[in-house]
Protein backbone atom coordinates (compact mmCIF):
# COMPACT_ATOMS: atom_id res chain seq x y z
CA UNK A 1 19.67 0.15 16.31
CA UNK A 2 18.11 -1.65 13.42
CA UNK A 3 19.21 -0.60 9.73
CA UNK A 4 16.83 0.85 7.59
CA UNK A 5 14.97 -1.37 5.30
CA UNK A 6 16.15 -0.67 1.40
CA UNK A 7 13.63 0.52 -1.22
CA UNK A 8 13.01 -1.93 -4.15
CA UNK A 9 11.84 -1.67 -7.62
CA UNK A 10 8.67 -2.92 -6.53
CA UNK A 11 8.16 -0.90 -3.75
CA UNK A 12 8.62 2.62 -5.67
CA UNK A 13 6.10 0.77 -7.88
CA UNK A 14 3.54 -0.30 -5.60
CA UNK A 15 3.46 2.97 -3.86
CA UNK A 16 2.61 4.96 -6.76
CA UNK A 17 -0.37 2.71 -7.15
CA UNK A 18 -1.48 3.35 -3.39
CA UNK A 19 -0.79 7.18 -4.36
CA UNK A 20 -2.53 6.90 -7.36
CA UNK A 21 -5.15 5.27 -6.14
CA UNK A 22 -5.79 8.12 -3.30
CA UNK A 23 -6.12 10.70 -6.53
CA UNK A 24 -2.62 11.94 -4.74
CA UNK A 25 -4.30 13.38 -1.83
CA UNK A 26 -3.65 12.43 2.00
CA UNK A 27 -6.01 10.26 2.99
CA UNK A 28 -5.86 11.46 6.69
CA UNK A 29 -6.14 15.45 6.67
CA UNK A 30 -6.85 15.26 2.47
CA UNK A 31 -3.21 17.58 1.39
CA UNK A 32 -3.72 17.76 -2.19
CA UNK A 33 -0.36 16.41 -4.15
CA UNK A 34 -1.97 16.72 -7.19
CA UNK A 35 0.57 19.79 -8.46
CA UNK A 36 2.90 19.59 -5.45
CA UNK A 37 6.44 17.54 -4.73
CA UNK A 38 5.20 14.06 -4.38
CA UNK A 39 8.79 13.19 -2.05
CA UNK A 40 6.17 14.51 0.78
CA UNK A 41 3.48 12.17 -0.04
CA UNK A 42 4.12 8.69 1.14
CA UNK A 43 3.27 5.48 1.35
CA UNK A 44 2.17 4.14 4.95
CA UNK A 45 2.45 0.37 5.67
CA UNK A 46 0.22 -0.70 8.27
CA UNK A 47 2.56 -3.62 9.15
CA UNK A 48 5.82 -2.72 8.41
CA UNK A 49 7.91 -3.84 5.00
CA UNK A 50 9.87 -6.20 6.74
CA UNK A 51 6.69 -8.52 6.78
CA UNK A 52 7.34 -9.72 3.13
CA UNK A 53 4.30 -11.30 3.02
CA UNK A 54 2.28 -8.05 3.08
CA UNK A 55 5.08 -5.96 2.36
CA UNK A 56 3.31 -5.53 -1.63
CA UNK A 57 0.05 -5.94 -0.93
CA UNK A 58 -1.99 -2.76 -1.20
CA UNK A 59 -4.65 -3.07 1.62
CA UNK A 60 -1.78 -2.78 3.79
CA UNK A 61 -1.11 1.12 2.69
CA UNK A 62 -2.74 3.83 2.62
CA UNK A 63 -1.58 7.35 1.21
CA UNK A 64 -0.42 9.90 3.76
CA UNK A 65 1.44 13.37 3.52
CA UNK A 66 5.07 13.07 5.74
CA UNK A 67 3.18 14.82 8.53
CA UNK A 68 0.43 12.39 8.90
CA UNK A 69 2.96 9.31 8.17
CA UNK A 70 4.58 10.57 11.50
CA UNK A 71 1.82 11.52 13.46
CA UNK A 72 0.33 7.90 13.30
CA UNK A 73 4.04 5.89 13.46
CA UNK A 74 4.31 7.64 16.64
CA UNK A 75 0.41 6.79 18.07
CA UNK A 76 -0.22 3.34 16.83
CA UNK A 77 -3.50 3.51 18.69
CA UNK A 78 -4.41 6.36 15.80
CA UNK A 79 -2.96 4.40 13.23
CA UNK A 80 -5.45 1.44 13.72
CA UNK A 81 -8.21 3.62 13.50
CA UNK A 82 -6.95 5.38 10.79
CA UNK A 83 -6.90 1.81 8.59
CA UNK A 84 -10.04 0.48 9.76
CA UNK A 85 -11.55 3.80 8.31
CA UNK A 86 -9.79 3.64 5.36
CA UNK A 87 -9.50 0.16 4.95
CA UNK A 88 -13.15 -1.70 6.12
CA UNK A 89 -12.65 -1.76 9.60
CA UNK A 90 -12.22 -5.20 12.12
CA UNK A 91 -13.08 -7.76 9.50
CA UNK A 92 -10.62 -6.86 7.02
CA UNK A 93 -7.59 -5.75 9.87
CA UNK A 94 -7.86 -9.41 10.86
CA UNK A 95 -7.46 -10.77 7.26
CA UNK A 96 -4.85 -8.45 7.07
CA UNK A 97 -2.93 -10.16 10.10
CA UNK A 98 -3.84 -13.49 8.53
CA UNK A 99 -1.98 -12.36 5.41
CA UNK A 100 1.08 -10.93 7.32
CA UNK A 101 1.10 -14.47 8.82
CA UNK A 102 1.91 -16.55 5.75
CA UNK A 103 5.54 -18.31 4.93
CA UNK A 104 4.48 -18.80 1.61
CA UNK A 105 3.57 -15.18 0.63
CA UNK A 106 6.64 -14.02 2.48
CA UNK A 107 8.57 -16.56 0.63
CA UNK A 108 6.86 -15.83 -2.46
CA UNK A 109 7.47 -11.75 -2.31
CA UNK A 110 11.09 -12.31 -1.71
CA UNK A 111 11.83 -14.47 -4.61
CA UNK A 112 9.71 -13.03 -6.89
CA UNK A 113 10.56 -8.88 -6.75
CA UNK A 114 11.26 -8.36 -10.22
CA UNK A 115 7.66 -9.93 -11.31
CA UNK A 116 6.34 -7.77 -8.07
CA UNK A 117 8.07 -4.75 -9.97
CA UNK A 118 7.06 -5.58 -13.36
CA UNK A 119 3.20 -6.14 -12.24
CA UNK A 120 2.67 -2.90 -10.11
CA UNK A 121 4.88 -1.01 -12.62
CA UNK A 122 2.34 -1.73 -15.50
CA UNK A 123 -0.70 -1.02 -13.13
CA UNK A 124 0.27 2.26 -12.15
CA UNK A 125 0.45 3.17 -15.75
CA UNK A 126 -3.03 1.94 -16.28
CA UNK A 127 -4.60 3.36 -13.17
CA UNK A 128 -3.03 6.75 -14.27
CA UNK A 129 -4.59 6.63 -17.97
CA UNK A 130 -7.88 5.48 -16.50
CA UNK A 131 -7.87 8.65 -13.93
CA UNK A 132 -6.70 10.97 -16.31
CA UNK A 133 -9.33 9.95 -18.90
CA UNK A 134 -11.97 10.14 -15.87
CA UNK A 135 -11.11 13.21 -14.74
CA UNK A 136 -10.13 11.75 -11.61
CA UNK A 137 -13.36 11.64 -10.72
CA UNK A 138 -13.63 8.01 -10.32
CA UNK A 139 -12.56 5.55 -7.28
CA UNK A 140 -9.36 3.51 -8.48
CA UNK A 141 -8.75 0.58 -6.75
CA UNK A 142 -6.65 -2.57 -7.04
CA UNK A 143 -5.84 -5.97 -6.34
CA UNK A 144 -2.49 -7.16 -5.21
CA UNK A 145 0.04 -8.92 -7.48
CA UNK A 146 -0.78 -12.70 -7.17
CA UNK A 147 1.33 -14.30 -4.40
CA UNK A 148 -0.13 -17.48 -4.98
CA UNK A 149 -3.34 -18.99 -4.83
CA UNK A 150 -5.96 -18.40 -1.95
CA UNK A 151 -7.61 -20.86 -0.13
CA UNK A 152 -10.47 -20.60 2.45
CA UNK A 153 -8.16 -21.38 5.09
CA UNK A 154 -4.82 -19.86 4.04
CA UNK A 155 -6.33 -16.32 2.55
């Protein structure tokens, strides 16, 4: 049996940005969290947080109540779809894999937590002033931390 994979700093971080960032509803069957206890609303990795090198990037998540976060873990097939809806479909799946593929972001992520941490912990307090000042209204999105810089072929 394979131990369970710890929770860092950066991940609690992170995932309140991907939570945030779905105006704390489920993005699968839309369970408002809003005024609820937000342990039931989680944070779904489409590859799994022992690929460092997507472990903190945020197109890898997406928001999901502890129902839904079951239901697709145990039908992968539903899970796809499920991120190509929420995500942008084929196109951005396979940079996704191309991500999840990279030494040096894995590398990077695992050296770096603590600046992972820092970055996402700051974010989440901006993207939660600039909801509450819209009303949540608006469409918050965000970019990942910086692993390192992108090139055409290495993205």
């Amino acid at each position: 049996m394979l131990g369970k994979i710890k929770r860092s700093t950066a991940d609690k971080h992170m995932s309140d940005c991907v939570r945030i960032r779905a105006k704390w509803h489920c993005q699968r069957c839309g369970t408002d969290y809003t005024e609820r206890d937000k342990r039931g609303f989680q944070n779904s990795h489409f590859i799994g947080r022992g690929n460092y090198a997507v472990r903190y990037d945020p197109k890898n998540c997406v928001a999901l109540c502890m129902s839904c976060h079951h239901d697709v873990t145990a039908n992968p097939i539903e899970h796809v779809n499920l991120w190509k809806e929420v995500m942008g479909g084929d196109k951005e799946l396979d940079k996704l894999i191309k991500r999840s593929e990279c030494k040096e972001r894995s590398d990077y992520a695992r050296a770096n937590e603590k600046e992972i941490a820092s970055y996402y912990r700051k974010l989440a307090k901006e993207l939660t002033e600039y909801a509450e000042a819209t009303d949540w209204e608006e469409t918050y999105d965000f970019e990942s931390c910086k692993y390192r810089e992108a090139s055409p072929s290495n993205p």
